[in-house]
C-alpha atoms as a PDB file:
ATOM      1  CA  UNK A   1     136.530-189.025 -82.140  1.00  0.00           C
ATOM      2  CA  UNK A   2     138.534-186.078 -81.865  1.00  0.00           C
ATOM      3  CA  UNK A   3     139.648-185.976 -85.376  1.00  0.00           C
ATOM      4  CA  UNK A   4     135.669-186.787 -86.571  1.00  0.00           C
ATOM      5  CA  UNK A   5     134.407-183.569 -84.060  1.00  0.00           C
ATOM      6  CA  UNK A   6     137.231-181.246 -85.280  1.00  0.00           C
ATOM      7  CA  UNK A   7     136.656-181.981 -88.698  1.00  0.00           C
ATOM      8  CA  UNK A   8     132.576-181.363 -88.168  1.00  0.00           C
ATOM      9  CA  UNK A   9     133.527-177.304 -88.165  1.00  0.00           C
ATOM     10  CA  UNK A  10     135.086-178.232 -91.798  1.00  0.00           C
ATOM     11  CA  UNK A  11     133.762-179.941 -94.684  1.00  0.00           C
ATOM     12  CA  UNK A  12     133.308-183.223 -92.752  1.00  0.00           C
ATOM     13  CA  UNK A  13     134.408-186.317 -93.569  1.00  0.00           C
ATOM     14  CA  UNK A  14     136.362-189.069 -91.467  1.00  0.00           C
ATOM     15  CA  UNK A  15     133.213-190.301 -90.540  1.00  0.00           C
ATOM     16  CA  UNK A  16     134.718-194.204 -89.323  1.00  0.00           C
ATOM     17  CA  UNK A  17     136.140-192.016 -86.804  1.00  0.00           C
ATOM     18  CA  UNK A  18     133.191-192.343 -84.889  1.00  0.00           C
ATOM     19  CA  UNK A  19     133.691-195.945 -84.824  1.00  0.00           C
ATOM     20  CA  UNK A  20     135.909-194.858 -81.315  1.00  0.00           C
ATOM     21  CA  UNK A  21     132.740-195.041 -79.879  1.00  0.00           C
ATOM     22  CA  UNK A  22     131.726-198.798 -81.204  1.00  0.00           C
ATOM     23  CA  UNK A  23     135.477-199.229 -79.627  1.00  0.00           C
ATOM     24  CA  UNK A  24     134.719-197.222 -76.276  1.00  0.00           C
ATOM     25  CA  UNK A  25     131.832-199.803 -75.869  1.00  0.00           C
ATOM     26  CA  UNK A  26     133.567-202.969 -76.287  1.00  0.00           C
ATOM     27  CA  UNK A  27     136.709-201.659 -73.917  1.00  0.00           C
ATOM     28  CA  UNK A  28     133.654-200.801 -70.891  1.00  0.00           C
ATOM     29  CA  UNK A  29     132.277-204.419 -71.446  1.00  0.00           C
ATOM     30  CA  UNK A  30     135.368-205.913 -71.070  1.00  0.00           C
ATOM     31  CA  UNK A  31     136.991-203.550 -67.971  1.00  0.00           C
ATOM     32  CA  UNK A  32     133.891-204.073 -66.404  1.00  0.00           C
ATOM     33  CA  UNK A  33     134.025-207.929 -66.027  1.00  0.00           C
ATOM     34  CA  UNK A  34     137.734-207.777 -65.650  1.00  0.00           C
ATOM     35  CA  UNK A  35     137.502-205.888 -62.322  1.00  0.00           C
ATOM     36  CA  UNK A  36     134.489-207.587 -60.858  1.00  0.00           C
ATOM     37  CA  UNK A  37     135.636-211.242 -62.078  1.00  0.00           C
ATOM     38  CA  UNK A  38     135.783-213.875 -59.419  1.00  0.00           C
ATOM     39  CA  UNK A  39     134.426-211.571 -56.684  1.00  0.00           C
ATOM     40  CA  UNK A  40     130.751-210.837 -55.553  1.00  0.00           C
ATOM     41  CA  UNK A  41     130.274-206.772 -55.141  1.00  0.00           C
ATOM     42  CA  UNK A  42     128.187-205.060 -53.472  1.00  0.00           C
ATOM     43  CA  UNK A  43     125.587-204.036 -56.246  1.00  0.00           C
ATOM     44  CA  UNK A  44     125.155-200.777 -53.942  1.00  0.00           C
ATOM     45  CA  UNK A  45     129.091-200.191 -54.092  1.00  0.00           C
ATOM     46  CA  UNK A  46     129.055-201.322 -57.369  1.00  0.00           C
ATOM     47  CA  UNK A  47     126.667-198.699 -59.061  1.00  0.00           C
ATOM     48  CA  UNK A  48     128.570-196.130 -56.658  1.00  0.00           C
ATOM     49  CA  UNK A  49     131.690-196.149 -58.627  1.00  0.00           C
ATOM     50  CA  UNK A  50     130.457-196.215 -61.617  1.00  0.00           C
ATOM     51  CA  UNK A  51     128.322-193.193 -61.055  1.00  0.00           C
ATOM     52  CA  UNK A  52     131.454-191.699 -59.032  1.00  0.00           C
ATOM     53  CA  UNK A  53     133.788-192.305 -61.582  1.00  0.00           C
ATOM     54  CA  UNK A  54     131.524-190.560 -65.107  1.00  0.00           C
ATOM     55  CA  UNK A  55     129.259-188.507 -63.500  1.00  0.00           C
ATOM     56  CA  UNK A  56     130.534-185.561 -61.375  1.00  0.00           C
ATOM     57  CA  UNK A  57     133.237-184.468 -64.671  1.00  0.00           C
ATOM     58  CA  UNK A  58     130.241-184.445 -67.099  1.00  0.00           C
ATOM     59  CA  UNK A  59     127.737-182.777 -65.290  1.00  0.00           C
ATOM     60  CA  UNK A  60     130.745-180.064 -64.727  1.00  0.00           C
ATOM     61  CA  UNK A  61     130.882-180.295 -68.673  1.00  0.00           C
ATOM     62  CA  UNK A  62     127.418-180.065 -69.545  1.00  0.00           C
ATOM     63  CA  UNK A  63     127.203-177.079 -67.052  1.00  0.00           C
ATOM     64  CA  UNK A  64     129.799-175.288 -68.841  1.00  0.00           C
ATOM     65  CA  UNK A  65     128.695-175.893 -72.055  1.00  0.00           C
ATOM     66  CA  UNK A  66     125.421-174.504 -71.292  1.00  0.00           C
ATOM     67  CA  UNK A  67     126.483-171.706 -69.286  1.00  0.00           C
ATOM     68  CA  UNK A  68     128.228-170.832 -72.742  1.00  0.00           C
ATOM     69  CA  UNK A  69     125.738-171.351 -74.581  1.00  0.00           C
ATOM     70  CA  UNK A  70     123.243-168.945 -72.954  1.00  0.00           C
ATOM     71  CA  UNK A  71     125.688-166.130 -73.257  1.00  0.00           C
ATOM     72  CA  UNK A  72     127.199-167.154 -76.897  1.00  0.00           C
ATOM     73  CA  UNK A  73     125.012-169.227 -78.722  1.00  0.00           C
ATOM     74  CA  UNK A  74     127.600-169.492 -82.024  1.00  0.00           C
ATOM     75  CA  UNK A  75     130.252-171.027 -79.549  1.00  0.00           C
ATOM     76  CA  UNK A  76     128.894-174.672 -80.080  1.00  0.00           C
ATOM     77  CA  UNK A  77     126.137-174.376 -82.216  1.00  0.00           C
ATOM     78  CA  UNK A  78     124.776-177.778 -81.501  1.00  0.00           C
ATOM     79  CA  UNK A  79     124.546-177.209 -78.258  1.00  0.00           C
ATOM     80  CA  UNK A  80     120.729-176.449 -77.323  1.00  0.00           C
ATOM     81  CA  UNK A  81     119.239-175.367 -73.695  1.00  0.00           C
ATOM     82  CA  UNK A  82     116.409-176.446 -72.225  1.00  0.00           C
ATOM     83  CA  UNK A  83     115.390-177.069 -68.532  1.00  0.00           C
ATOM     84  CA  UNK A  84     113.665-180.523 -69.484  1.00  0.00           C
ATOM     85  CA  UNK A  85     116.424-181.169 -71.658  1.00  0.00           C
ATOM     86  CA  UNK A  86     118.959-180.665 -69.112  1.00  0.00           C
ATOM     87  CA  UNK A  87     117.337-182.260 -66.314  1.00  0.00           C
ATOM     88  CA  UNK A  88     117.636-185.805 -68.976  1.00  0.00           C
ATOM     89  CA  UNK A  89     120.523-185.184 -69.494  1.00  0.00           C
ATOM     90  CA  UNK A  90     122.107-185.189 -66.229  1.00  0.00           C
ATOM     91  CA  UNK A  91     120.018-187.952 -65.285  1.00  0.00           C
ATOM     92  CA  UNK A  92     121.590-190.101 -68.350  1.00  0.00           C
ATOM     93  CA  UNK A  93     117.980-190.569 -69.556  1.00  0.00           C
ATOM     94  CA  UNK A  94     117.979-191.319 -73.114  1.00  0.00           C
ATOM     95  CA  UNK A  95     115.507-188.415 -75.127  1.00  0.00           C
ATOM     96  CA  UNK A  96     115.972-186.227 -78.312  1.00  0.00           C
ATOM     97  CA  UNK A  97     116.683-182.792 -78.107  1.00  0.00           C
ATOM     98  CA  UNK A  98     115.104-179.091 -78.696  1.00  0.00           C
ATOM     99  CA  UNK A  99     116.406-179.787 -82.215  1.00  0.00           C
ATOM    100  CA  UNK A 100     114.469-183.786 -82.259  1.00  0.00           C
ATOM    101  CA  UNK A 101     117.955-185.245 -82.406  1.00  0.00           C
ATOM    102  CA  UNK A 102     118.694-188.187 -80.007  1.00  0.00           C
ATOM    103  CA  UNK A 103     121.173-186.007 -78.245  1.00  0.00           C
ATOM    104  CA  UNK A 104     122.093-184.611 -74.649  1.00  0.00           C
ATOM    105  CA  UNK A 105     122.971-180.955 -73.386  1.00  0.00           C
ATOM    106  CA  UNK A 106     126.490-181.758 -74.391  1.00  0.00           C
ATOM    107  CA  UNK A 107     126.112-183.775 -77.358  1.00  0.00           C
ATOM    108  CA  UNK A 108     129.165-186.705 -76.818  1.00  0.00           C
ATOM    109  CA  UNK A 109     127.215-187.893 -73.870  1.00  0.00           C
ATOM    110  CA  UNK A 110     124.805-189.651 -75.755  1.00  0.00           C
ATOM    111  CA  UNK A 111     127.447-192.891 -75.348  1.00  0.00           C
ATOM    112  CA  UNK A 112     127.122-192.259 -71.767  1.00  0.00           C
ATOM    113  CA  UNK A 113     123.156-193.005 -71.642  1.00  0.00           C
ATOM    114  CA  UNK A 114     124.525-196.195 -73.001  1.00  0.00           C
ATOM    115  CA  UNK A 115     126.908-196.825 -70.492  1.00  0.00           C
ATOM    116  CA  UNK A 116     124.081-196.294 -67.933  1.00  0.00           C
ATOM    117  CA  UNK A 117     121.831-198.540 -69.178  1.00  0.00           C
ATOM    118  CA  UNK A 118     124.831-201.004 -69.354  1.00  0.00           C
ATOM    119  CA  UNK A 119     125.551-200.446 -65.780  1.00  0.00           C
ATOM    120  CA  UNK A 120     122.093-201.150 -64.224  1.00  0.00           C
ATOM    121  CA  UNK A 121     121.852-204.420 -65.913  1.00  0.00           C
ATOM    122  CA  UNK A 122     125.584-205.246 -64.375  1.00  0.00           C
ATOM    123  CA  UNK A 123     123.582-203.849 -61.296  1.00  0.00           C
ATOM    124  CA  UNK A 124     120.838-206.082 -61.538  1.00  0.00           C
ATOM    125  CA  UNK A 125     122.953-208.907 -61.898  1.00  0.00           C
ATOM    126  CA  UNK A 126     124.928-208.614 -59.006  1.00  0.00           C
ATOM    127  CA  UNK A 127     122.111-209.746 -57.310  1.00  0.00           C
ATOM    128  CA  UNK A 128     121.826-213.108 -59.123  1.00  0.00           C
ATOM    129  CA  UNK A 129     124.474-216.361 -58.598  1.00  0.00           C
ATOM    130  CA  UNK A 130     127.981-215.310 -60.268  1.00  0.00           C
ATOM    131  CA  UNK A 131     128.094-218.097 -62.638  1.00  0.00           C
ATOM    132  CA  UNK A 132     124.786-216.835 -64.047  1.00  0.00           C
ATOM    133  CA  UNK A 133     125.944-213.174 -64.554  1.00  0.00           C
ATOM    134  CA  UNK A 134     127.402-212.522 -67.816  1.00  0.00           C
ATOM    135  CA  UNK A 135     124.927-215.536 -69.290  1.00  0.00           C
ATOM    136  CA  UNK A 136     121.957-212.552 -67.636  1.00  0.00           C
ATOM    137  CA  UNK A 137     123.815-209.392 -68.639  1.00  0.00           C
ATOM    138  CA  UNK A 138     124.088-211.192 -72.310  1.00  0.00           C
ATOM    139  CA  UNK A 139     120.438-212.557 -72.250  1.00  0.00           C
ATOM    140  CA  UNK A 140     119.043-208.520 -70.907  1.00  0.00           C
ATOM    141  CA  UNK A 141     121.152-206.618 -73.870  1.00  0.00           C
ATOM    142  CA  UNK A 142     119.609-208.981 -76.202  1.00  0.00           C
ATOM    143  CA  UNK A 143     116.474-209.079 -74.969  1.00  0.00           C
ATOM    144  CA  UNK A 144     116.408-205.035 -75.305  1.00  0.00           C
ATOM    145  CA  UNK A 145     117.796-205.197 -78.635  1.00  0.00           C
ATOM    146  CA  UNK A 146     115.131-207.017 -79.754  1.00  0.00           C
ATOM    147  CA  UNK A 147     112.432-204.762 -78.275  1.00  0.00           C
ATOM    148  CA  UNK A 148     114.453-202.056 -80.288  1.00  0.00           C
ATOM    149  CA  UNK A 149     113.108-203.755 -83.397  1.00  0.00           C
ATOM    150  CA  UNK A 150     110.110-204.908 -82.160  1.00  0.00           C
ATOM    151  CA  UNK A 151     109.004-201.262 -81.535  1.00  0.00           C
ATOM    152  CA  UNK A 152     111.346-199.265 -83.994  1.00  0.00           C
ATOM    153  CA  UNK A 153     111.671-195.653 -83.364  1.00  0.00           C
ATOM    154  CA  UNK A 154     112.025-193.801 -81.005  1.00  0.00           C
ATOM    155  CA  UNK A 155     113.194-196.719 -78.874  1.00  0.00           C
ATOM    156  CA  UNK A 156     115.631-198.100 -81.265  1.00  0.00           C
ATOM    157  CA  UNK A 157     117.158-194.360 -81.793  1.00  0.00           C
ATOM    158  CA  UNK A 158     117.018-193.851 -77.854  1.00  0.00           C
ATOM    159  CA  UNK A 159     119.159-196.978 -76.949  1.00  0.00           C
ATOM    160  CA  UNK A 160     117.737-200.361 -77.387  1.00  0.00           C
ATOM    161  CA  UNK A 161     119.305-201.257 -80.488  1.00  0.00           C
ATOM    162  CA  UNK A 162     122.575-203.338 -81.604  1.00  0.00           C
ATOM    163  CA  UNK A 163     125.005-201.269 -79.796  1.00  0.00           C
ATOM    164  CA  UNK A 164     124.287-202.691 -76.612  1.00  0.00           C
ATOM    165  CA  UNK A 165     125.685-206.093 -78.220  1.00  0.00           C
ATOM    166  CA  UNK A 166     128.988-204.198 -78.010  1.00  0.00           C
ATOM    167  CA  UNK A 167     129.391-204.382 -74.500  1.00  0.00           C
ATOM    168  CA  UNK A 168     128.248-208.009 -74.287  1.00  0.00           C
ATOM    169  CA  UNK A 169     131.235-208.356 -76.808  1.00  0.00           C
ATOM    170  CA  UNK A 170     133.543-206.992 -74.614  1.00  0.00           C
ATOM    171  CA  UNK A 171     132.352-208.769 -71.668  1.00  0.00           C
ATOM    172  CA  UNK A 172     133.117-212.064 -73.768  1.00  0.00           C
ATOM    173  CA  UNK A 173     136.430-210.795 -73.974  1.00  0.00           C
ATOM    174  CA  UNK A 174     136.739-210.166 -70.651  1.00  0.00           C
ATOM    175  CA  UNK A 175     135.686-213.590 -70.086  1.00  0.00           C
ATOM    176  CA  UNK A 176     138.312-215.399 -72.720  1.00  0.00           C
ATOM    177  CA  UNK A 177     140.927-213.326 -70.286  1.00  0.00           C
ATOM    178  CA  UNK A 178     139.697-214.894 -67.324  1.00  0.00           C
ATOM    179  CA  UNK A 179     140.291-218.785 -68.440  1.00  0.00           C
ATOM    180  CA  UNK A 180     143.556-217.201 -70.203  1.00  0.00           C
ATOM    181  CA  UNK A 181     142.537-217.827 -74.028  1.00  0.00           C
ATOM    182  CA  UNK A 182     144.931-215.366 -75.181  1.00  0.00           C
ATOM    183  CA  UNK A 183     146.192-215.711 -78.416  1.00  0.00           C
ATOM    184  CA  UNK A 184     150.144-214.895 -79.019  1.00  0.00           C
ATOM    185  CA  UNK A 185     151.133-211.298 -79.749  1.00  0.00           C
ATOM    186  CA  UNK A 186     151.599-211.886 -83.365  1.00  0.00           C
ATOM    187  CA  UNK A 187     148.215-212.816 -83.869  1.00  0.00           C
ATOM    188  CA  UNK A 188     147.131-209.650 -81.587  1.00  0.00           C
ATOM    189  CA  UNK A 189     149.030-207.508 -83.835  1.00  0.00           C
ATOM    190  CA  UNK A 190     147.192-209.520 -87.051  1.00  0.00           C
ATOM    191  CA  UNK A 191     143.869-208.812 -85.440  1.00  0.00           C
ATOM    192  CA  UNK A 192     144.900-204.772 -85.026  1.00  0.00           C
ATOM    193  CA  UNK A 193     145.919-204.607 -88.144  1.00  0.00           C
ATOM    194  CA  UNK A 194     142.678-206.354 -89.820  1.00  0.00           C
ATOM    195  CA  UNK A 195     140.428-204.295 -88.199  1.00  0.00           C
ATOM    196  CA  UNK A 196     142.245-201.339 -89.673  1.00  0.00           C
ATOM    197  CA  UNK A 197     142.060-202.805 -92.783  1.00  0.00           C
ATOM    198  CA  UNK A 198     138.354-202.965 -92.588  1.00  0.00           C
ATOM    199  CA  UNK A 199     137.569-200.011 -91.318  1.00  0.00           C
ATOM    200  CA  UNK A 200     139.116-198.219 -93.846  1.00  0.00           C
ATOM    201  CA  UNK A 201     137.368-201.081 -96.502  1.00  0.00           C
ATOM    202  CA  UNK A 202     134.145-199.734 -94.825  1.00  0.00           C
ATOM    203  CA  UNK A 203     135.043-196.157 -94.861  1.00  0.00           C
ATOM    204  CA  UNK A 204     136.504-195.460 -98.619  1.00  0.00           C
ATOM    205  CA  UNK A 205     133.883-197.736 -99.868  1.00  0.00           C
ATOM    206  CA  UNK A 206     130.823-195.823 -98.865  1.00  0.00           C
ATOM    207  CA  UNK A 207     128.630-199.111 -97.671  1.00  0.00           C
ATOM    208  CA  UNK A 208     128.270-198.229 -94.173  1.00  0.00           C
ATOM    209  CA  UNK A 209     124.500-197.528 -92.369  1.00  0.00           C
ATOM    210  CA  UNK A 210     123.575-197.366 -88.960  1.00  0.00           C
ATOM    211  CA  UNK A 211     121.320-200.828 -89.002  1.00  0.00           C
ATOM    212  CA  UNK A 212     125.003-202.572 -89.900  1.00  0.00           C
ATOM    213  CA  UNK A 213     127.179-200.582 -87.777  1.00  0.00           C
ATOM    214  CA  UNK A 214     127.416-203.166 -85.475  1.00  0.00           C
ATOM    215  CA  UNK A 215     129.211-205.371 -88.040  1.00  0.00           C
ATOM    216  CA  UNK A 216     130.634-202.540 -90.207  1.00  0.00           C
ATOM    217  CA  UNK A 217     132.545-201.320 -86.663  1.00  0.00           C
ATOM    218  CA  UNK A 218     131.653-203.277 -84.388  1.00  0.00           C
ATOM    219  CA  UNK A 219     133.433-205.895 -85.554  1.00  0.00           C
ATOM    220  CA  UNK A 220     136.978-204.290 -86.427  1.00  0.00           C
ATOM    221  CA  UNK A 221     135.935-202.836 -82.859  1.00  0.00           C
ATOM    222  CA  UNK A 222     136.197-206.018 -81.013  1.00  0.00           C
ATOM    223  CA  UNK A 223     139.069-207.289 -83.094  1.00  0.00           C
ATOM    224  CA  UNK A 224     141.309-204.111 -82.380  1.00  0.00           C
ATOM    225  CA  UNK A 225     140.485-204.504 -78.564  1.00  0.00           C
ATOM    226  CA  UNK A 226     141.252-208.901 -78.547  1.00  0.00           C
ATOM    227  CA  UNK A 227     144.676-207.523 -80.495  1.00  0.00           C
ATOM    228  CA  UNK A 228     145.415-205.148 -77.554  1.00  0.00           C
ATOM    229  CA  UNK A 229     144.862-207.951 -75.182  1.00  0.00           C
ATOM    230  CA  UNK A 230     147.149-209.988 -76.982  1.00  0.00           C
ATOM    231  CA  UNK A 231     149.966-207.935 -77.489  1.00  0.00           C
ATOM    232  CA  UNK A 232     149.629-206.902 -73.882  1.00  0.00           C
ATOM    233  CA  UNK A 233     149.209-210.034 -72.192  1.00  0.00           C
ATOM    234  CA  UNK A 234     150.484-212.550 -74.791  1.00  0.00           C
ATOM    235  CA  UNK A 235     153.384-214.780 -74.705  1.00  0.00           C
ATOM    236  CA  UNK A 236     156.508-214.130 -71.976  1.00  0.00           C
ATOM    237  CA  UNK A 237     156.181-210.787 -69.539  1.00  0.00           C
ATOM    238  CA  UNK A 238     157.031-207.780 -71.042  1.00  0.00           C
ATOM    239  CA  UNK A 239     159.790-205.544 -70.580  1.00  0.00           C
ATOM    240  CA  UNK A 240     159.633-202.452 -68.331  1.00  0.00           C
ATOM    241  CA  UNK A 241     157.657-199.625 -69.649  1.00  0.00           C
ATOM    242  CA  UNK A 242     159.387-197.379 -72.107  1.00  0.00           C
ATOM    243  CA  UNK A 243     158.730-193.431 -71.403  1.00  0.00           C
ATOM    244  CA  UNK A 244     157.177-193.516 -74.238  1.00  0.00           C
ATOM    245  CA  UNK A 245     154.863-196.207 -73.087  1.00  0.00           C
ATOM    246  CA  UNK A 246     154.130-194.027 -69.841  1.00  0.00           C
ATOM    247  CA  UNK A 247     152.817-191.206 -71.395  1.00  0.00           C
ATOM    248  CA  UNK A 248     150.676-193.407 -73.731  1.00  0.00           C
ATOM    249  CA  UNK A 249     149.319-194.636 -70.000  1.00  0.00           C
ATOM    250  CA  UNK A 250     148.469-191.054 -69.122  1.00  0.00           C
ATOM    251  CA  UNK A 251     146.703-190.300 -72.201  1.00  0.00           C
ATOM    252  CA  UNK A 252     145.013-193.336 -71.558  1.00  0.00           C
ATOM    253  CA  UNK A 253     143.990-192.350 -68.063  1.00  0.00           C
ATOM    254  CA  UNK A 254     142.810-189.200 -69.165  1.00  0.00           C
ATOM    255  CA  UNK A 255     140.645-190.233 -71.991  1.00  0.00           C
ATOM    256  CA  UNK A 256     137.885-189.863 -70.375  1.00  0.00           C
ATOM    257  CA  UNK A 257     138.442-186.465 -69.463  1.00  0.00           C
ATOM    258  CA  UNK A 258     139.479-185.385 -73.036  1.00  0.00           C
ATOM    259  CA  UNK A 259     136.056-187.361 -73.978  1.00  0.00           C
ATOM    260  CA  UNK A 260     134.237-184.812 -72.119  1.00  0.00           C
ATOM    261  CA  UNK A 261     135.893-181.672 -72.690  1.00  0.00           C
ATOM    262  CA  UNK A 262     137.546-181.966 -76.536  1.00  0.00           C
ATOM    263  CA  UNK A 263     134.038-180.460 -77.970  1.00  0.00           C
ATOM    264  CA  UNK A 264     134.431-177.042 -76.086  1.00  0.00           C
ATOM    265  CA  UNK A 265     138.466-177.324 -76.852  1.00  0.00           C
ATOM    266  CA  UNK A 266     137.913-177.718 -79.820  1.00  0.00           C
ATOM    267  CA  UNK A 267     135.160-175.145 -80.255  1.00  0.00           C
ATOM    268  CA  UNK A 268     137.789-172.698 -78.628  1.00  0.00           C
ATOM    269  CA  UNK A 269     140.672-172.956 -81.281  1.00  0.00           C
ATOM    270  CA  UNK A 270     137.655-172.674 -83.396  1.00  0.00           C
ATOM    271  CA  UNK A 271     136.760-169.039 -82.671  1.00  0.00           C
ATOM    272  CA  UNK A 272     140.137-168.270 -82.116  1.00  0.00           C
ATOM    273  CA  UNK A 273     142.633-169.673 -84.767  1.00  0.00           C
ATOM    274  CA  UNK A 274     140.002-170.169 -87.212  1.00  0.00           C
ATOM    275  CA  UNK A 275     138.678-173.333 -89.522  1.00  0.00           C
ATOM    276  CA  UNK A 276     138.941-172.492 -93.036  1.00  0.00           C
ATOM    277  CA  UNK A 277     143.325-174.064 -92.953  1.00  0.00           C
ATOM    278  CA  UNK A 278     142.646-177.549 -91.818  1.00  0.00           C
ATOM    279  CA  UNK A 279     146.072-178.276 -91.905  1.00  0.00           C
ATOM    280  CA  UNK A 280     146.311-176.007 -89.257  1.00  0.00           C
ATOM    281  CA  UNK A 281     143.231-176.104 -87.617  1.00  0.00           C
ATOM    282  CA  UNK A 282     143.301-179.962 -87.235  1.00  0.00           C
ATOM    283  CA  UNK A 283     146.249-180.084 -85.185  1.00  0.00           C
ATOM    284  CA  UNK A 284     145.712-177.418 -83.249  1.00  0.00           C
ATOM    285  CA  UNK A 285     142.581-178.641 -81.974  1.00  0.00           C
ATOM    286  CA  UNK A 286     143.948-182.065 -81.448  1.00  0.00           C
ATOM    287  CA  UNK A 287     146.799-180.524 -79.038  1.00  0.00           C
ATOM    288  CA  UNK A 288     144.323-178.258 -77.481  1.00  0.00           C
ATOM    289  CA  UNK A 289     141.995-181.339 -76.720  1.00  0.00           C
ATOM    290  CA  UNK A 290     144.730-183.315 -75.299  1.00  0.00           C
ATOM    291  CA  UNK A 291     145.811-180.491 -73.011  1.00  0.00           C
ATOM    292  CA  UNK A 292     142.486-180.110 -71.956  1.00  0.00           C
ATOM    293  CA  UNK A 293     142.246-183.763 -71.366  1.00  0.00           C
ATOM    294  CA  UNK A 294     145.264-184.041 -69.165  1.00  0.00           C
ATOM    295  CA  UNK A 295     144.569-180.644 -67.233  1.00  0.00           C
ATOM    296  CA  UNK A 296     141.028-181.782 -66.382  1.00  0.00           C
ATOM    297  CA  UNK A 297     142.028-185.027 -65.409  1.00  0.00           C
ATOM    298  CA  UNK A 298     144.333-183.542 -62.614  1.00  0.00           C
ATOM    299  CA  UNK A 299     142.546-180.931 -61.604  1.00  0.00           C
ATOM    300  CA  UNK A 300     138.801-182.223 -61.131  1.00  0.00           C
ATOM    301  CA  UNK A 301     138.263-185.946 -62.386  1.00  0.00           C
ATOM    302  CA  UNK A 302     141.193-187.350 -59.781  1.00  0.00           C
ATOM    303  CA  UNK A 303     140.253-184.283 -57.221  1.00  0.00           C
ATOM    304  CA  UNK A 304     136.359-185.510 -57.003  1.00  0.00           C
ATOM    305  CA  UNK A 305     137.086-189.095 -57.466  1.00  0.00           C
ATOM    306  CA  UNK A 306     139.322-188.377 -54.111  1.00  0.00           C
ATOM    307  CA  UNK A 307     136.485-186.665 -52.311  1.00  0.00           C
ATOM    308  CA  UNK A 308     133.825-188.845 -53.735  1.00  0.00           C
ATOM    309  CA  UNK A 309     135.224-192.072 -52.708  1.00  0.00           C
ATOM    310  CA  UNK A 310     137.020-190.973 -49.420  1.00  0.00           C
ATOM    311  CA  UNK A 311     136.791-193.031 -46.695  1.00  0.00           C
ATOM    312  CA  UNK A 312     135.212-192.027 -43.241  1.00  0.00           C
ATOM    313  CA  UNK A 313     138.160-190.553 -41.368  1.00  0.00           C
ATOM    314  CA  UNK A 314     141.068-191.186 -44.386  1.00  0.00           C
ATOM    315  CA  UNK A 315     143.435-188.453 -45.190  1.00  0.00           C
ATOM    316  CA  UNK A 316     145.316-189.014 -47.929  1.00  0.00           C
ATOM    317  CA  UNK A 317     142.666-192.104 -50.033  1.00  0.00           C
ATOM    318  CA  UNK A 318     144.638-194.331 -52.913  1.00  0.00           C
ATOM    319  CA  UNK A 319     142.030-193.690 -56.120  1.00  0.00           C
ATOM    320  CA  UNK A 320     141.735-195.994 -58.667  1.00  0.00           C
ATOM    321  CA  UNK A 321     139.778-194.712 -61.929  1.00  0.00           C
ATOM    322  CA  UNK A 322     137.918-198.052 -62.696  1.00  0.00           C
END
């Protein structure tokens, strides 16, 4: 996604790099039923964290993009205020923008209206028998992908369309992990190295469209994620972590603060280094993303998760990011 943004100030291209969003959606299905598998919570405590742990860091970035953008409009050019248009944004309310685009304040976080969506069904059912919860968070993301075709646009643009079937994809995974059908680690890395494969099939051959990107990336999407599994929880226990391995894990844990803050990084080298030497430009963004990922992830997204989720009277809280 980084790569696909950065190369928007270009001439384009590298457009299956989107498809880290089809991806993003399949990894939230499955982390989602992973941490609430074989337990009841609280639907209350439930929605908490997950508002906790995506909201506070990008309503700090869609403040700060607009701030910018009343004072230097070139700086992200897509970026487009509006009162009403903020106000739906920050309430992860699905709605097009000044512009008619299905886009918020700060563009990226049209995944996140998603993810909301996503995460009041899980809500909703929470409140039904356990053994009946993925069959009614399957059955509801259908359902609303079919009232996406029923009444076309704007409610297929706005969110009820195939995409949802991603985290219901992801939840299945989540779900083959649970009764431990885990293929071996060779035939994770087969499945990583298919999906590749088809993505780039996809991408050089010019035959993708929205209506198919479900299957077009969706697909390698869910394979690239069940040949992570594998090669992480295949076969005999792995061997310690490498140092390379543990600063893969903090990437990792700040991904999503280099989700919400790459655009304006990016935007930055922009202005500053220039566009027209991609060879240049590319890279530099790329490290100035990551750097902005890892600083925000220290010092607000672990900070507020800290104050957010503090217990009455504790000092010194343990904060997990899930």
């Amino acid at each position: 996604m980084v790569g696909y943004h950065a190369l928007q100030w270009c001439d384009g291209g590298f457009d299956v790099g989107r498809a880290g969003v089809d991806t993003f959606f399949v990894i939230s299905g499955f982390v989602i039923w992973h941490v609430t598998a074989g337990q009841d919570p609280a639907p209350a405590a439930f929605l908490w964290r997950r508002v906790t742990r995506v909201a506070p860091l990008y309503w700090l970035g869609t403040l700060g993009v607009l701030a910018i953008a009343l004072v230097w409009p070139a700086f992200l050019p897509e970026v487009r205020p509006g009162w009403r248009h903020l106000a739906l944004s920050l309430a992860f309310i699905p709605h097009f923008d000044p512009r008619g685009l299905p886009f918020p304040t700060l563009p990226p976080g049209w995944t996140l209206d998603y993810e909301a969506i996503f995460y009041l069904i899980f809500t909703a059912a929470l409140f039904g028998p356990r053994r009946w919860r993925g069959r009614m968070v399957v059955g509801a993301m259908a359902a609303l992908t079919a009232i996406g075709f029923l009444f076309a646009d704007p409610v297929y643009q706005l969110g009820a369309n195939p995409m949802l079937l991603q985290f219901a994809a992801g939840l299945g995974l989540g779900l083959a992990v649970e009764h431990r059908l885990i293929p071996s680690r060779l035939a994770g890395w087969v499945m990583i190295l298919a999906a590749l494969a088809l993505w780039a099939v996809v991408d050089t051959s010019g035959i993708f469209s929205e209506l198919w990107r479900p299957l077009l990336w969706g697909v390698p999407a869910v394979l690239i994620v069940a040949g992570a599994l594998a090669v992480e929880l295949g076969g005999e226990p792995r061997p310690a972590p490498r140092p390379a391995a543990k600063a893969v894990r903090v990437l990792g844990d700040s991904s999503y603060a280099l989700y919400i803050l790459h655009l304006p990084a990016t935007a930055l080298v922009a202005h500053t280094l220039g566009y027209s030497r991609p060879w240049i430009f590319l890279p530099a963004a790329m490290a100035a993303s990551i750097a902005a990922g890892l600083a925000g992830r220290a010092c607000l997204e672990k900070p507020l998760l800290e104050i957010l989720r503090r217990p009455p009277g504790a000092r010194r809280p343990a904060v997990k990011a899930i």
